[in-house]
Protein backbone atom coordinates (compact mmCIF):
# COMPACT_ATOMS: atom_id res chain seq x y z
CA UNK A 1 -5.28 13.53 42.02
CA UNK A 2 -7.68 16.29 41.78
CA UNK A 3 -10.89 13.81 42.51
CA UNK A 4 -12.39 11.33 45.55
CA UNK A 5 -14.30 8.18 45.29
CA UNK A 6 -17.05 8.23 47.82
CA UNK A 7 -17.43 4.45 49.17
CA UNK A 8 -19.00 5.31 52.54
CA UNK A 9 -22.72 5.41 52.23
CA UNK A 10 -23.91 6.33 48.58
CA UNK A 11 -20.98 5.96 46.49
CA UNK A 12 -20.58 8.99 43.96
CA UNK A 13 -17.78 10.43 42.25
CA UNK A 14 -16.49 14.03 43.63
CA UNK A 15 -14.53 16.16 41.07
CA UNK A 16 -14.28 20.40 41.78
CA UNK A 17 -17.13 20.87 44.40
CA UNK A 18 -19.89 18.71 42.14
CA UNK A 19 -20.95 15.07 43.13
CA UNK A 20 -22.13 12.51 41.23
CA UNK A 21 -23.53 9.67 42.07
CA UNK A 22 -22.04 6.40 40.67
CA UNK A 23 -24.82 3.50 40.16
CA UNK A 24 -24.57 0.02 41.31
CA UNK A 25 -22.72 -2.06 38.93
CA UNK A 26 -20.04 -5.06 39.00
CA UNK A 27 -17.42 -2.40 38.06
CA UNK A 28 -18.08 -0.24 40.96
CA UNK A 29 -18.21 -3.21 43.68
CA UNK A 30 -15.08 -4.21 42.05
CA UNK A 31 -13.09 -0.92 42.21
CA UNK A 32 -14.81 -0.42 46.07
CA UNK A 33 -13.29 -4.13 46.74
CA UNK A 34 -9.81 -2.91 45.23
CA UNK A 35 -10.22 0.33 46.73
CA UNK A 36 -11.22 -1.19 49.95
CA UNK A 37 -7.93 -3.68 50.09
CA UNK A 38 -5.16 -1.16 48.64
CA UNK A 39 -3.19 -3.50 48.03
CA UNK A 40 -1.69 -5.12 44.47
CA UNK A 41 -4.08 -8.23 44.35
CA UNK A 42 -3.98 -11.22 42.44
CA UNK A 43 -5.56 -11.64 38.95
CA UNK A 44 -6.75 -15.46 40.17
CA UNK A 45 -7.97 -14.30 43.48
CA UNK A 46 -10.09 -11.57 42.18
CA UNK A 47 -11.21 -13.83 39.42
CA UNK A 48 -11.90 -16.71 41.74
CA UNK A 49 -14.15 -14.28 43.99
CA UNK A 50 -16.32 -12.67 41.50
CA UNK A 51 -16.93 -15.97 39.74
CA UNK A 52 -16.45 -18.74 42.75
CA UNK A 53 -18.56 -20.83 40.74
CA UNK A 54 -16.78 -20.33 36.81
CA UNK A 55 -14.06 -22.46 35.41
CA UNK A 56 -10.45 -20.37 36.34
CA UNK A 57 -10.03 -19.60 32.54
CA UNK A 58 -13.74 -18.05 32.12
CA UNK A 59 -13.58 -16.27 35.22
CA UNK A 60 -10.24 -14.80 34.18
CA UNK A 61 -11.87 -14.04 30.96
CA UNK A 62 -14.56 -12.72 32.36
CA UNK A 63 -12.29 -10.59 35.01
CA UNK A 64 -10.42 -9.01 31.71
CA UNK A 65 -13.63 -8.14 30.23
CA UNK A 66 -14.64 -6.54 33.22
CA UNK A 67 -11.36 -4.51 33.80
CA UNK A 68 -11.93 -3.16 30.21
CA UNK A 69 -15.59 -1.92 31.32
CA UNK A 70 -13.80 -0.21 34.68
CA UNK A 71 -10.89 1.99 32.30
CA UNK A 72 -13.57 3.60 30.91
CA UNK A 73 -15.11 4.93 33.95
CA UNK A 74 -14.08 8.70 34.69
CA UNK A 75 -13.67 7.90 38.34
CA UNK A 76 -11.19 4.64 37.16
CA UNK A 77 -7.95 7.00 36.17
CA UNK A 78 -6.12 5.13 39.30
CA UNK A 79 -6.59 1.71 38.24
CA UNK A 80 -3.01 -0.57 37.73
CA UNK A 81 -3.19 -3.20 35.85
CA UNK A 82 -0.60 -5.64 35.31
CA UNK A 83 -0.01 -9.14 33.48
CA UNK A 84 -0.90 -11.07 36.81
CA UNK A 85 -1.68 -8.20 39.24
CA UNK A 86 -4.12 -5.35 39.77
CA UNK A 87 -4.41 -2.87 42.55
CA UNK A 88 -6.76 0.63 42.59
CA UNK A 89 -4.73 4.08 43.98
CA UNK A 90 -7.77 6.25 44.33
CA UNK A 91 -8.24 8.93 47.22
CA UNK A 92 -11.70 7.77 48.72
CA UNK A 93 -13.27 9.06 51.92
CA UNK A 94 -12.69 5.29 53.13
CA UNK A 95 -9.19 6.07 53.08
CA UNK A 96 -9.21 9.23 54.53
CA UNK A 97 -11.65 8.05 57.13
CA UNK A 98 -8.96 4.95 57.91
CA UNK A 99 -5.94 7.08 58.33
CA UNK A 100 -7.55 9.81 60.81
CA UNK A 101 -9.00 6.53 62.80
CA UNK A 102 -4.85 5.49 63.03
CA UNK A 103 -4.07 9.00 63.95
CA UNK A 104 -6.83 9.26 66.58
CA UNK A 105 -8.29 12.00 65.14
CA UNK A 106 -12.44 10.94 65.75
CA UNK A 107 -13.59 14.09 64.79
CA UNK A 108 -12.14 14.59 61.48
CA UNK A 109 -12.35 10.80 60.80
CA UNK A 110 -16.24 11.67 61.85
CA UNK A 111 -16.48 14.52 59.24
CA UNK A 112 -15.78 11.62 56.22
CA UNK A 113 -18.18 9.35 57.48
CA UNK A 114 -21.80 9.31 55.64
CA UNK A 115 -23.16 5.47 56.65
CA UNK A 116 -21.72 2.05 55.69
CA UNK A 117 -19.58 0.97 52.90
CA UNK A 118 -21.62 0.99 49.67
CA UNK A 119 -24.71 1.40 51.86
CA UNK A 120 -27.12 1.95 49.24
CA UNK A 121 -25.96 -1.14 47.21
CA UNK A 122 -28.26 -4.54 48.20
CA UNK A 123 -26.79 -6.97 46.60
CA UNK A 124 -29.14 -10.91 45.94
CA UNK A 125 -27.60 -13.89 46.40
């Protein structure tokens, strides 16, 4: 993979030196929350957290929908999606960041670091 998600502070995109920023959308707090996990996750249980408050078929629905709007992202190209399963592959600083934590390695794990995860998004409840 020749590009990095940035998830800690502003999130942006980072492809051969140049930055972009990526701006708040559903899309990006859902790759960040796939991102975040790394693991293959549940159709339902992403569903059923983005739409708590949705009937399971709409929420699916709307899930599938919003899976279509993340593939055509640039910064999406490590997005799986199966029949009952998706998961997101990307390199981000977050997981950078985690494995030099693991390793002990403060100062390099310090170098990734630029604030909080998704610091600049405020999201209203």
């Amino acid at each position: 993979m020749s590009w990095t998600l940035r998830l800690l502070g502003i999130p942006a995109f980072i492809q051969a030196g140049k930055t972009d920023d990526i701006a708040p959308s559903l899309a990006l707090l859902l790759m960040a929350y796939l991102a975040y996990d790394e693991r293959w996750l549940s159709r339902e249980a992403v569903a059923g957290l983005f739409w708590p408050d949705k009937p399971e078929s709409r929420a699916r629905q709307n899930l599938s929908q919003l899976l279509y709007t993340c593939k055509e992202q640039s910064w999406a190209e490590a997005l799986e999606i199966e029949r009952h399963r998706i998961r997101y592959r990307a390199e981000t600083d977050l997981t950078v960041f985690r494995a030099n934590v693991a390793q002990g390695n403060w100062s390099e794990a310090l170098s990734h670091y630029r604030g909080e995860f998704l610091s600049s998004i405020s999201l209203k409840v």
